[in-house]
N, C-alpha and C. Protein backbone atom coordinates (compact mmCIF):
# COMPACT_ATOMS: atom_id res chain seq x y z
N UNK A 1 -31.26 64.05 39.12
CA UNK A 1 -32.05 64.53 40.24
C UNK A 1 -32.01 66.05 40.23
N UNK A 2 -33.20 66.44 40.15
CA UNK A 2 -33.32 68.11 40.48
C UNK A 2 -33.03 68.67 41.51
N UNK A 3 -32.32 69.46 41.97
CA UNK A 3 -31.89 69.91 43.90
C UNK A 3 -32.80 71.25 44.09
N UNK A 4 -33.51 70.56 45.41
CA UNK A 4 -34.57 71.46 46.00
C UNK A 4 -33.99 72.95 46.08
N UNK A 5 -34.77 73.99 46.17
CA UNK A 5 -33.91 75.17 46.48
C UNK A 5 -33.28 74.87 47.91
N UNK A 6 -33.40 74.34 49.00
CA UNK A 6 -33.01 74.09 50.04
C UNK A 6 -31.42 73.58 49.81
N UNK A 7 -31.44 72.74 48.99
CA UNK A 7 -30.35 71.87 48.88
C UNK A 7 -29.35 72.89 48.24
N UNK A 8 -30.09 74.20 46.93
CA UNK A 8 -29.06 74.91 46.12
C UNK A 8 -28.66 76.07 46.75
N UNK A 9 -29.23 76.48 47.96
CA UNK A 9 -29.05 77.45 49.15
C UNK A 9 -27.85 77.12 49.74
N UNK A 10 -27.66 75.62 50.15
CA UNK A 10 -27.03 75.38 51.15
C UNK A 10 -25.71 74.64 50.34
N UNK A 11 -25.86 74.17 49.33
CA UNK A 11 -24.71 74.36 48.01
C UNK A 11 -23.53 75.14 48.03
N UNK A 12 -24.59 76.66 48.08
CA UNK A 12 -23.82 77.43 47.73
C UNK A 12 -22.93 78.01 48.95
N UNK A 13 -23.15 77.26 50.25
CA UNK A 13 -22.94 77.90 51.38
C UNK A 13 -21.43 76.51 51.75
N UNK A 14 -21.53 75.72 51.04
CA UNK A 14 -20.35 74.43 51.65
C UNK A 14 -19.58 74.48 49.92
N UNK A 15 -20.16 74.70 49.02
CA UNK A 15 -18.93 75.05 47.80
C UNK A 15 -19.42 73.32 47.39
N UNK A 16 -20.60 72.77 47.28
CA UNK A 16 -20.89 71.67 46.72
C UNK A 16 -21.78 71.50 45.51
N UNK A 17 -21.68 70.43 44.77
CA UNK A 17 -22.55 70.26 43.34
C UNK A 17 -24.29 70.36 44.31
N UNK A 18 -25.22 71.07 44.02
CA UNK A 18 -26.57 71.10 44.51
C UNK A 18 -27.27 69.75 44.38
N UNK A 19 -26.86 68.78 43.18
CA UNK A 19 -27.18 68.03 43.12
C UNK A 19 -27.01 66.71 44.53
N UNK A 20 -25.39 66.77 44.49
CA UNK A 20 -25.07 65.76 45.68
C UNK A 20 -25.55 66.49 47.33
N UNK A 21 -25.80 67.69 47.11
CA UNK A 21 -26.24 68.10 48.47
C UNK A 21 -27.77 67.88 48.55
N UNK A 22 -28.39 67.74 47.77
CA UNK A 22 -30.20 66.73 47.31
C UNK A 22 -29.86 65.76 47.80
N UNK A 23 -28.79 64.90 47.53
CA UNK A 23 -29.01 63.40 47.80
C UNK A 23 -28.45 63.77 49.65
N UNK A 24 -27.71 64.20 49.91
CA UNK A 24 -27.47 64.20 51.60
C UNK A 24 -28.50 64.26 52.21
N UNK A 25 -29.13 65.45 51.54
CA UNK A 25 -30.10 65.70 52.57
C UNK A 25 -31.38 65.10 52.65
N UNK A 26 -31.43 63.91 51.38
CA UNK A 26 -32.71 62.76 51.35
C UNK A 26 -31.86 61.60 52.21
N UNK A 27 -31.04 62.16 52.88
CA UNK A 27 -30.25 60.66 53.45
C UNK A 27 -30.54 60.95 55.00
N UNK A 28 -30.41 62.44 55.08
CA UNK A 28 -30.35 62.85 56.71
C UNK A 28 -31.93 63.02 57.26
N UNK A 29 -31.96 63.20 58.43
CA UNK A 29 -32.39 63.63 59.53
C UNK A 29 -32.39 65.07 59.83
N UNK A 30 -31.27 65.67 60.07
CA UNK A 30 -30.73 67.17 59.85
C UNK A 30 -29.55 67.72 59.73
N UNK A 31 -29.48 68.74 59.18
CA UNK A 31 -27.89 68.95 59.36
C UNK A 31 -27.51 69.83 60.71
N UNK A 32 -25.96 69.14 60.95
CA UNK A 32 -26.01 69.52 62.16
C UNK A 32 -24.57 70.70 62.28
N UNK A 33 -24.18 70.61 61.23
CA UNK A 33 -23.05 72.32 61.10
C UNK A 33 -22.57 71.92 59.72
N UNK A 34 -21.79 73.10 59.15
CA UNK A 34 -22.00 73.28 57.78
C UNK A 34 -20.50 74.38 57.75
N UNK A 35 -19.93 74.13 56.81
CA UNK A 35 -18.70 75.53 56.41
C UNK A 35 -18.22 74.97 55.09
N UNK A 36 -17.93 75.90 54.77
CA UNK A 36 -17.31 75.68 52.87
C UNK A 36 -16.68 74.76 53.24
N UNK A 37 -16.63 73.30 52.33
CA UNK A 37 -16.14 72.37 51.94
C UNK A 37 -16.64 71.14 53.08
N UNK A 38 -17.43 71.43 54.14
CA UNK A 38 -17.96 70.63 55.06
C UNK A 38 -19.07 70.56 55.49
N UNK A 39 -19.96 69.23 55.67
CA UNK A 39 -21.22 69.72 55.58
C UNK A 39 -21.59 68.07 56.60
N UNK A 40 -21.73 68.45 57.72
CA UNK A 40 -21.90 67.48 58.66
C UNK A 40 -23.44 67.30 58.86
N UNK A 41 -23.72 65.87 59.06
CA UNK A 41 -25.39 65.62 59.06
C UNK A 41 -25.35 64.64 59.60
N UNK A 42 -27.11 64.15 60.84
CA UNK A 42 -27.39 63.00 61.19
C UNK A 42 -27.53 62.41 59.78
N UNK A 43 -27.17 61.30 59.99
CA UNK A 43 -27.77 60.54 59.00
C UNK A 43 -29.03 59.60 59.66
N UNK A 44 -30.07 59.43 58.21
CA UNK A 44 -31.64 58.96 59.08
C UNK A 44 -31.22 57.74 59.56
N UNK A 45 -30.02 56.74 60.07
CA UNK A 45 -29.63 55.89 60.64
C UNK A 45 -29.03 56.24 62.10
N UNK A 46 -28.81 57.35 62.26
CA UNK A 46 -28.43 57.71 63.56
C UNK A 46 -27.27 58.57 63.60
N UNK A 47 -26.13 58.48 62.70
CA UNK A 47 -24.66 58.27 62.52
C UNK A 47 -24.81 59.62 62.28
N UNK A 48 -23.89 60.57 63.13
CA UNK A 48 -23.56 61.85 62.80
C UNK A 48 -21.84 62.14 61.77
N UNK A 49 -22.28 62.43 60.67
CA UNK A 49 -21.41 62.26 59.72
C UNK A 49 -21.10 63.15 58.36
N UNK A 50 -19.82 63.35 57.77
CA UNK A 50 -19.77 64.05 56.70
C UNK A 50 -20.89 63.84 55.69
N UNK A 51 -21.46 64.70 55.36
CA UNK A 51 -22.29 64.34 53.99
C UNK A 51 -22.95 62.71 53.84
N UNK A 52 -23.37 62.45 55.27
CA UNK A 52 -24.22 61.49 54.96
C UNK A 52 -23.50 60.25 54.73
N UNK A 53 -22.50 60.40 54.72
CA UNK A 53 -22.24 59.11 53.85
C UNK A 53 -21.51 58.47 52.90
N UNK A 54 -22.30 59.59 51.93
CA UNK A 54 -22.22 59.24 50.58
C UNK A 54 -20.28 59.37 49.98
N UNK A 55 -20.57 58.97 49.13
CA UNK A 55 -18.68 58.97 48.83
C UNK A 55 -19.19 58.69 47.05
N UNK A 56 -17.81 59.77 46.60
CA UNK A 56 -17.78 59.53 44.94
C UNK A 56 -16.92 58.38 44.76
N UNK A 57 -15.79 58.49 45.95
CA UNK A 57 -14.43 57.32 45.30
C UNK A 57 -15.01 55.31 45.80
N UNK A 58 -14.06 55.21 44.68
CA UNK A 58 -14.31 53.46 44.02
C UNK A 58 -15.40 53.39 43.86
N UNK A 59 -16.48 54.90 42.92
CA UNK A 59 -17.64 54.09 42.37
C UNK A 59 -17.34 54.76 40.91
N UNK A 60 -17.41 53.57 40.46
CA UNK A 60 -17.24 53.66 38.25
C UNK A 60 -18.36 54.64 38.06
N UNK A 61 -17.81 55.50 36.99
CA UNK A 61 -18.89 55.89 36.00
C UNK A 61 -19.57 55.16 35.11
N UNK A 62 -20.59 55.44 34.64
CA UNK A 62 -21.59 54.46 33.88
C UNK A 62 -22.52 55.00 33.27
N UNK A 63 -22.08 54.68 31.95
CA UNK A 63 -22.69 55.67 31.10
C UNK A 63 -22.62 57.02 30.33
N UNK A 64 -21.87 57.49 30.88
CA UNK A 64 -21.10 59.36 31.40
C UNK A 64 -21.61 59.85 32.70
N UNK A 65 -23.01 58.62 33.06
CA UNK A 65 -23.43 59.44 34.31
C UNK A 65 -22.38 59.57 35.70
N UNK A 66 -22.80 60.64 36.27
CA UNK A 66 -22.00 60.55 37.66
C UNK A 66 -22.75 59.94 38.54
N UNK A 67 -22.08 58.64 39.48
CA UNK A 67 -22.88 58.28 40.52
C UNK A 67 -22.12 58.11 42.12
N UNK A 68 -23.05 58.17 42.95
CA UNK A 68 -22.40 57.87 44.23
C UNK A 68 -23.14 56.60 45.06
N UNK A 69 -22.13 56.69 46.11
CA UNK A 69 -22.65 55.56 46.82
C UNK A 69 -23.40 55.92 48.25
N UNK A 70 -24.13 55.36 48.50
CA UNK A 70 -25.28 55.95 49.79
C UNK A 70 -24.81 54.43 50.76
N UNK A 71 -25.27 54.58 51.96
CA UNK A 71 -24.81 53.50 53.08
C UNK A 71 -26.28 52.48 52.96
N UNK A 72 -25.91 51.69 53.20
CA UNK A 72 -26.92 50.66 53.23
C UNK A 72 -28.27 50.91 53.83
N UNK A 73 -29.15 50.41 53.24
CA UNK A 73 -31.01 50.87 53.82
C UNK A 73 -30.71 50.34 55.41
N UNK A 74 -30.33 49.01 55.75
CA UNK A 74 -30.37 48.44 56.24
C UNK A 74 -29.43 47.73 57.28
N UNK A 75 -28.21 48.44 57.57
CA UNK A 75 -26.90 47.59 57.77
C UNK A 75 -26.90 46.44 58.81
N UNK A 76 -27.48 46.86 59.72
CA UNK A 76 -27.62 45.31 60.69
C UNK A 76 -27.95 44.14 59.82
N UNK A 77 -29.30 44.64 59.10
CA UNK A 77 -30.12 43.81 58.04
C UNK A 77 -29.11 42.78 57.20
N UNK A 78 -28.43 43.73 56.89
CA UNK A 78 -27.37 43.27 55.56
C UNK A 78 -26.57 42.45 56.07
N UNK A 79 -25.66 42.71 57.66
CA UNK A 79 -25.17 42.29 57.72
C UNK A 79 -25.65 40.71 58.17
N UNK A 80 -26.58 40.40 59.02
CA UNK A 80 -27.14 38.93 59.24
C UNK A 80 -27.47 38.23 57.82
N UNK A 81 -28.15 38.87 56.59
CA UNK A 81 -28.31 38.50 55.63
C UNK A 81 -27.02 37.83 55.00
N UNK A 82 -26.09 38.45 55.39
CA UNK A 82 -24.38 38.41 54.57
C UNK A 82 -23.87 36.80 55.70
N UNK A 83 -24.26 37.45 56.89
CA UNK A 83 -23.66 36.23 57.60
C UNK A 83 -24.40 34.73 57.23
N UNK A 84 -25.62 34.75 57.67
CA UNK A 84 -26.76 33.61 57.05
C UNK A 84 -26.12 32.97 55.86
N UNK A 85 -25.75 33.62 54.20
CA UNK A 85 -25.50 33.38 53.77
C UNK A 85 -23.98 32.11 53.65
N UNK A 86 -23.26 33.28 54.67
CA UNK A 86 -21.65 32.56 54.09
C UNK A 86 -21.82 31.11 55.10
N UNK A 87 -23.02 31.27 56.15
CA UNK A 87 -23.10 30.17 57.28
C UNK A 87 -23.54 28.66 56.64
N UNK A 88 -24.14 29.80 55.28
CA UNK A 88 -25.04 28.14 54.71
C UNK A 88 -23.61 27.71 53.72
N UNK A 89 -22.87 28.49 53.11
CA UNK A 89 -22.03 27.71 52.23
C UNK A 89 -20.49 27.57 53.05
N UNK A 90 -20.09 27.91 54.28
CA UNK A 90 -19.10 27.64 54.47
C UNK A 90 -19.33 26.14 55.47
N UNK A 91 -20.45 26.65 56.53
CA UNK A 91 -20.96 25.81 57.50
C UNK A 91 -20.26 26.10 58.89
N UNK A 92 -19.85 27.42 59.14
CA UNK A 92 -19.30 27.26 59.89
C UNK A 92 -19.60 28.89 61.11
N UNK A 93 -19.50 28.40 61.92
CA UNK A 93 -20.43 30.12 62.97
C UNK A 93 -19.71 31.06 62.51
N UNK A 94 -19.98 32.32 62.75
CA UNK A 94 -18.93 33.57 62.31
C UNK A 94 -20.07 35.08 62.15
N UNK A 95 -19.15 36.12 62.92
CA UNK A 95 -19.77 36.87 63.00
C UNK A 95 -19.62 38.39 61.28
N UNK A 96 -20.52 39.03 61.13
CA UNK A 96 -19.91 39.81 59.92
C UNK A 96 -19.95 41.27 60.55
N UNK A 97 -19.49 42.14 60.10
CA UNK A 97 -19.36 43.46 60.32
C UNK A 97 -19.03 44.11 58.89
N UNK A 98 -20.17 45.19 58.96
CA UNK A 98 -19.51 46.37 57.62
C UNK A 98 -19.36 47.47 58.26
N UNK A 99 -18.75 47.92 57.68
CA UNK A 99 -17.88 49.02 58.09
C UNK A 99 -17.60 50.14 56.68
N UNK A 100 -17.17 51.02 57.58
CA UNK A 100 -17.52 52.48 56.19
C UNK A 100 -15.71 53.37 57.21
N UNK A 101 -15.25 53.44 56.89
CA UNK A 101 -14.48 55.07 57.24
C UNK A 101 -14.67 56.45 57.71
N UNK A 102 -15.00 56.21 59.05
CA UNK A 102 -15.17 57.79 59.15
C UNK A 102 -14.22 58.63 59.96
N UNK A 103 -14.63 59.77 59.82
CA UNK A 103 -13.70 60.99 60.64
C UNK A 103 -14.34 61.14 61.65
N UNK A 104 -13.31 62.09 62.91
CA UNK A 104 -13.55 61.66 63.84
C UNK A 104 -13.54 63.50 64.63
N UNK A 105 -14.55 63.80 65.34
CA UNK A 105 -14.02 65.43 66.07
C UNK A 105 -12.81 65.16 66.63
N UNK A 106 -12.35 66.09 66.95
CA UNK A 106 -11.23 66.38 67.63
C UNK A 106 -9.80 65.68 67.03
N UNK A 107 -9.90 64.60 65.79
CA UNK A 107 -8.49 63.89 65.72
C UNK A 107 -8.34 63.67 64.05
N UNK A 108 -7.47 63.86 63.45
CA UNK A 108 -7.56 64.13 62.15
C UNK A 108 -7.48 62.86 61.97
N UNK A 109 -7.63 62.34 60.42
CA UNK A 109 -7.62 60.71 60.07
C UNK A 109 -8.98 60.34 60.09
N UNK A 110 -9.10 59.21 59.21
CA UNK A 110 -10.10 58.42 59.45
C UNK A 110 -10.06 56.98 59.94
N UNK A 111 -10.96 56.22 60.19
CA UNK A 111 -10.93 54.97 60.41
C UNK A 111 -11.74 54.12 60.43
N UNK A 112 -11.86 53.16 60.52
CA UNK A 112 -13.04 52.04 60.04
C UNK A 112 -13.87 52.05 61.30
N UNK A 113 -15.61 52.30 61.06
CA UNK A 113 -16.56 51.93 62.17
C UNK A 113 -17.32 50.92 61.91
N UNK A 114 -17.85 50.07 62.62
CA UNK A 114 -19.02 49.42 61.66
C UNK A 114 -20.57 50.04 61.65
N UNK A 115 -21.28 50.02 60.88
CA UNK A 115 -22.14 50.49 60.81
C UNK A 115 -23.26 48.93 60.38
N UNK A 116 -22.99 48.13 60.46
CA UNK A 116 -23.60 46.69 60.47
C UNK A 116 -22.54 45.98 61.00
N UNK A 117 -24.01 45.31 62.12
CA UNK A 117 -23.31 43.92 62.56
C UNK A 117 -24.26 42.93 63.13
N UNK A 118 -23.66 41.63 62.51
CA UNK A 118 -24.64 40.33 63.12
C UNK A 118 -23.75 39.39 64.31
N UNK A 119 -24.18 38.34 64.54
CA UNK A 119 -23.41 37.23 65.00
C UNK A 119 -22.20 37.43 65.71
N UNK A 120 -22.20 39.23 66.51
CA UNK A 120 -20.98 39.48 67.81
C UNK A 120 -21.70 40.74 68.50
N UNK A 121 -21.04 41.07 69.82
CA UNK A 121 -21.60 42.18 70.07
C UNK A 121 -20.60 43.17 69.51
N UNK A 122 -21.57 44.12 69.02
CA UNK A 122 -21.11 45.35 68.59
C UNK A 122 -21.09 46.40 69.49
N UNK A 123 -21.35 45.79 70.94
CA UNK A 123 -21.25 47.26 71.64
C UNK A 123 -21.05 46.15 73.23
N UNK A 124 -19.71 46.56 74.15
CA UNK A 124 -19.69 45.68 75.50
C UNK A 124 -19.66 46.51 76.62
N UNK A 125 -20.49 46.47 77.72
CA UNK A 125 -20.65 47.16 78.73
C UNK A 125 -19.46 46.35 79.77
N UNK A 126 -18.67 47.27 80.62
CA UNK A 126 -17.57 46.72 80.82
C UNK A 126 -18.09 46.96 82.26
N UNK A 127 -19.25 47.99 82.67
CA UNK A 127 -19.17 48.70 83.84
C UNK A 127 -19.32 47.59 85.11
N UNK A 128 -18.66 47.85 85.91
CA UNK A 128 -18.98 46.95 87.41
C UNK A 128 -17.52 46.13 87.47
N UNK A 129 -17.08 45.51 86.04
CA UNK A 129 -15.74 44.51 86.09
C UNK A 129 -14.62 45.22 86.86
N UNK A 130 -13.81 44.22 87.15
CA UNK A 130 -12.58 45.30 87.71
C UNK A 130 -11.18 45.18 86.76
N UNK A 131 -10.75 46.35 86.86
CA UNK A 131 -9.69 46.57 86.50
C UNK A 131 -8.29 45.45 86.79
N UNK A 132 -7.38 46.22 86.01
CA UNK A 132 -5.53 45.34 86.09
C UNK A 132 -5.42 45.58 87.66
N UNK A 133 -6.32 46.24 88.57
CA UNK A 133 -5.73 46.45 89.95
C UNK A 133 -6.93 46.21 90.90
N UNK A 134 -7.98 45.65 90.00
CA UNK A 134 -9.46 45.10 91.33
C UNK A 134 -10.09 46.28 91.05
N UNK A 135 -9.63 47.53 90.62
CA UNK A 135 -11.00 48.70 90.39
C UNK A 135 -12.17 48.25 89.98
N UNK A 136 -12.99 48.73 90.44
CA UNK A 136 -14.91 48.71 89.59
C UNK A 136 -14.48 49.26 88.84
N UNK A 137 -14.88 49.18 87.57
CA UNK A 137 -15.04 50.20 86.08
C UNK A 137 -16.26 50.75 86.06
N UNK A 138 -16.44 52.00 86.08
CA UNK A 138 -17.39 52.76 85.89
C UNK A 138 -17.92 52.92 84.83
N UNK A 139 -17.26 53.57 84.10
CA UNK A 139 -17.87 54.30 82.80
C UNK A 139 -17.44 53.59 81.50
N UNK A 140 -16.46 52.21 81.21
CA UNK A 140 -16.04 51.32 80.60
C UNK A 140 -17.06 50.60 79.94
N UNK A 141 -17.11 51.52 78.48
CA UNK A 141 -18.34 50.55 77.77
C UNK A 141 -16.96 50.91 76.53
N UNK A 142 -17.16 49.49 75.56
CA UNK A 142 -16.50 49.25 74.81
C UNK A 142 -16.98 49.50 73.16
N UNK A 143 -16.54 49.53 72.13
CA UNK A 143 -17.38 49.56 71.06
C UNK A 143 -16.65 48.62 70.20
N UNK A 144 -17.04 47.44 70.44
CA UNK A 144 -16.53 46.15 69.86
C UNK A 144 -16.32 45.53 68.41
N UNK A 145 -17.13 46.11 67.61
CA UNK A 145 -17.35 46.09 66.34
C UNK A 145 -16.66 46.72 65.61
N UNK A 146 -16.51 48.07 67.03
CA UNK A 146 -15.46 49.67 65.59
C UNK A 146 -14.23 49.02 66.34
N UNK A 147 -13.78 48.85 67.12
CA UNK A 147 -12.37 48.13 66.99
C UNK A 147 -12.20 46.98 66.13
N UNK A 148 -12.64 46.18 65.84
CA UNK A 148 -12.45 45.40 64.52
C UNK A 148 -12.44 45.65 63.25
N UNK A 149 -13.78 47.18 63.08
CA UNK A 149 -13.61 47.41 61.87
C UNK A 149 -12.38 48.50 61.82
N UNK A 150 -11.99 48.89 62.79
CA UNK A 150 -10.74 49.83 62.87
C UNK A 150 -9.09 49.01 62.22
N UNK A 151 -9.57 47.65 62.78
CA UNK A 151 -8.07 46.83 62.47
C UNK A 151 -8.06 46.20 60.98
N UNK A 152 -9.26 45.86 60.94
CA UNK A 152 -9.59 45.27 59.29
C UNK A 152 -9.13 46.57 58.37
N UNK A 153 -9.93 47.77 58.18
CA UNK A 153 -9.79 48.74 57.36
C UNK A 153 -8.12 48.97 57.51
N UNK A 154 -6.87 48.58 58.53
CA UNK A 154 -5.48 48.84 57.84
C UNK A 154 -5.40 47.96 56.92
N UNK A 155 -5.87 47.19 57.06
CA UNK A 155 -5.42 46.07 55.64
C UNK A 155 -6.38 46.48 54.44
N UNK A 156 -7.55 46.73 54.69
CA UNK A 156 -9.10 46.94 53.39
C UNK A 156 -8.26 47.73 52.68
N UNK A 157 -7.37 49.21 53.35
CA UNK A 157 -7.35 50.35 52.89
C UNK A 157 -7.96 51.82 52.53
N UNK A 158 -7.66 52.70 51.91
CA UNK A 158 -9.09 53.43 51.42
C UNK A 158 -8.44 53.98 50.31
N UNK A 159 -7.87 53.65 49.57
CA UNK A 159 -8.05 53.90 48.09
C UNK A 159 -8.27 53.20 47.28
N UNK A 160 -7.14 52.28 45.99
CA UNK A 160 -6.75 51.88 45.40
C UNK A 160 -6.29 50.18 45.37
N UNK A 161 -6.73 49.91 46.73
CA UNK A 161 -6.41 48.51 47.22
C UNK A 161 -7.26 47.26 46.95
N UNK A 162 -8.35 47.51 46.76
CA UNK A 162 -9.27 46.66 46.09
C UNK A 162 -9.78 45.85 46.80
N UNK A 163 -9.49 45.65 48.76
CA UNK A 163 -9.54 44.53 49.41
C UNK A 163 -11.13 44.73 50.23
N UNK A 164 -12.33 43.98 49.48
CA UNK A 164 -13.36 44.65 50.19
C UNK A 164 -13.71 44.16 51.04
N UNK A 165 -12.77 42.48 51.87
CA UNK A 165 -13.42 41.95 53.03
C UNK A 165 -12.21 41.27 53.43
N UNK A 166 -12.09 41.15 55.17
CA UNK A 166 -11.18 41.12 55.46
C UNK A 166 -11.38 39.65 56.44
N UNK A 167 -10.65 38.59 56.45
CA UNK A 167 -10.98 37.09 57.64
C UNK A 167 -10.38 37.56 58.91
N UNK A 168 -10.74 37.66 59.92
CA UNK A 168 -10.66 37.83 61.26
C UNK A 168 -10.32 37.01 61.95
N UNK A 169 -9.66 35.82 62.65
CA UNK A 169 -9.65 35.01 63.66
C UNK A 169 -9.16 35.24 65.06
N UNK A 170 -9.64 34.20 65.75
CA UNK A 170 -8.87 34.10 67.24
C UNK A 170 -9.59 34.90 68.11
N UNK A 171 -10.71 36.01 67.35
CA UNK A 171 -11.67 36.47 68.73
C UNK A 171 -12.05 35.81 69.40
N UNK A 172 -12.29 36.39 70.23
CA UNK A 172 -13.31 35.77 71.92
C UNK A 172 -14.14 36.63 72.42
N UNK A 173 -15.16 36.44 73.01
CA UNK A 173 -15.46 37.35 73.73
C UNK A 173 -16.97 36.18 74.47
N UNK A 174 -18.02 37.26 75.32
CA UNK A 174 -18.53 36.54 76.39
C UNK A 174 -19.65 37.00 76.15
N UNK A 175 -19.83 38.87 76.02
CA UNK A 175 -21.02 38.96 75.64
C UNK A 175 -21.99 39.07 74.44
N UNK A 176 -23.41 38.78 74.37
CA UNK A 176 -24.48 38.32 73.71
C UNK A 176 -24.10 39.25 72.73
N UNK A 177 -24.70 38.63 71.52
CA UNK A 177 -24.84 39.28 69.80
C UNK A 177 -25.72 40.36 70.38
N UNK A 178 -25.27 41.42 69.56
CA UNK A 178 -25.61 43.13 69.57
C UNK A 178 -25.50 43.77 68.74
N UNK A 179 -26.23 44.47 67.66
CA UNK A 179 -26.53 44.95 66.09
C UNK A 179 -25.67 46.25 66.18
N UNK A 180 -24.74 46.74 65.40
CA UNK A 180 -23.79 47.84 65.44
C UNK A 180 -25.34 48.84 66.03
N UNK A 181 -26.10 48.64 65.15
CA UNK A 181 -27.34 50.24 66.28
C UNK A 181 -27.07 50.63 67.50
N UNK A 182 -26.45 49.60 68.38
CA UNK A 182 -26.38 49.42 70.23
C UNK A 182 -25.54 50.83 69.83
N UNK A 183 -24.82 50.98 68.74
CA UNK A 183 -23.37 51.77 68.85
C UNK A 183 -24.01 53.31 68.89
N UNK A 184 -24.68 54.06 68.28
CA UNK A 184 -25.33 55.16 67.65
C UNK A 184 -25.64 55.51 69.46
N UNK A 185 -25.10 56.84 70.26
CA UNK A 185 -25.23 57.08 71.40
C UNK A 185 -26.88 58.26 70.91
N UNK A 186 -27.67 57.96 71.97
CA UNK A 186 -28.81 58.82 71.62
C UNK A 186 -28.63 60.15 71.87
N UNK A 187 -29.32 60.95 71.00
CA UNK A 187 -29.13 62.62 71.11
C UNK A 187 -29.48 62.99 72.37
N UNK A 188 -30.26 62.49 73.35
CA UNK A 188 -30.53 63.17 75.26
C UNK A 188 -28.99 62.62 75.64
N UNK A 189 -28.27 61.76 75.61
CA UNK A 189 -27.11 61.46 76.04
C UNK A 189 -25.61 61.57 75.61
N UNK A 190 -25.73 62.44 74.12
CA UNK A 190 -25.12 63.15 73.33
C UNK A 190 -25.00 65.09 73.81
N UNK A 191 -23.72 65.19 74.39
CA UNK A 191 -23.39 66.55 74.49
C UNK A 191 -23.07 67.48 73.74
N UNK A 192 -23.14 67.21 72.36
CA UNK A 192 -22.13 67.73 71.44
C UNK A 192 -23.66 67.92 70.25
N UNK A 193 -24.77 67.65 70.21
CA UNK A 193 -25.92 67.82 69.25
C UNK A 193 -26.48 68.66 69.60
């Protein structure tokens, strides 16, 4: 891939190959801050994130070429597709979630979000319930999906572990199936864009 001058401008401004900063920026929406060695962007899925996405590690070379990995066209998509599937050969209900690793403002570390989900809600409005003491909950909305993909990814890992899917049991929950998208807070209700 040839990198636009846009992409070899802004290369030279985060200390990146021009090439992989072409592919970010055919991934994003816009970029939304930038400093040598960091290069934060909507991604055209919603997800405000390092470089899009994309990641060099656990993808083989092939060929001599260098390649990376981009996030799914589709992740809700994928994920009902993934569930459908295992529903017809296992036979049995079950919800799927994918999930990617990301970083987080303010807290170093990463951790598992999902960025697809079928067959659970991925996002629970808690507001009105009451609390351990009868409180109304106000502002208690939950993100149901990234806590699961938060607990799965200690076991997945992120290096060298090889574990790319993780069995879940014993959930519960009450409310209706909700596509990880519910999760992506919109930019008018986003303080920080």
């Amino acid at each position: 891939m040839r990198p636009s001058d846009r992409a070899t401008a802004l290369a030279a401004e985060v200390d990146k190959d021009p090439r992989f900063v072409e592919v970010v920026l055919s991934e994003s929406k816009r970029v939304v801050r930038h400093r040598p060695g960091l290069l934060i962007v909507e991604h055209r899925l919603g997800f405000v994130m390092a470089n899009a996405g994309i990641d060099h590690s656990n993808v083989a070379e092939e060929d001599g070429g260098e390649r990376v990995l981009l996030l799914p066209v589709d992740p809700d998509g994928s994920a009902q597709a993934l569930r459908q599937y295992l529903i017809s050969v296992f036979g049995v209900g079950l919800g799927v979630i994918i999930s990617d690793s990301f970083g987080r403002p303010w807290r170093k570390g990463t951790v598992g979000v999902a960025l697809g989900a079928a067959g659970l809600p991925a996002f629970v409005d808690l507001r009105g319930r009451p609390d351990l003491f009868g409180r109304e909950l106000l502002v208690s909305e939950t993100g149901f999906a990234d806590e699961i993909a938060a607990a799965a990814g200690i076991l997945m890992g992120q290096a060298d572990e090889a574990i790319p899917m993780v069995l879940v049991r014993g959930l519960a929950w009450s409310a209706p199936d909700q596509p990880a998208a519910a999760l992506v807070r919109p930019a008018e209700h986003d303080l920080f864009r």
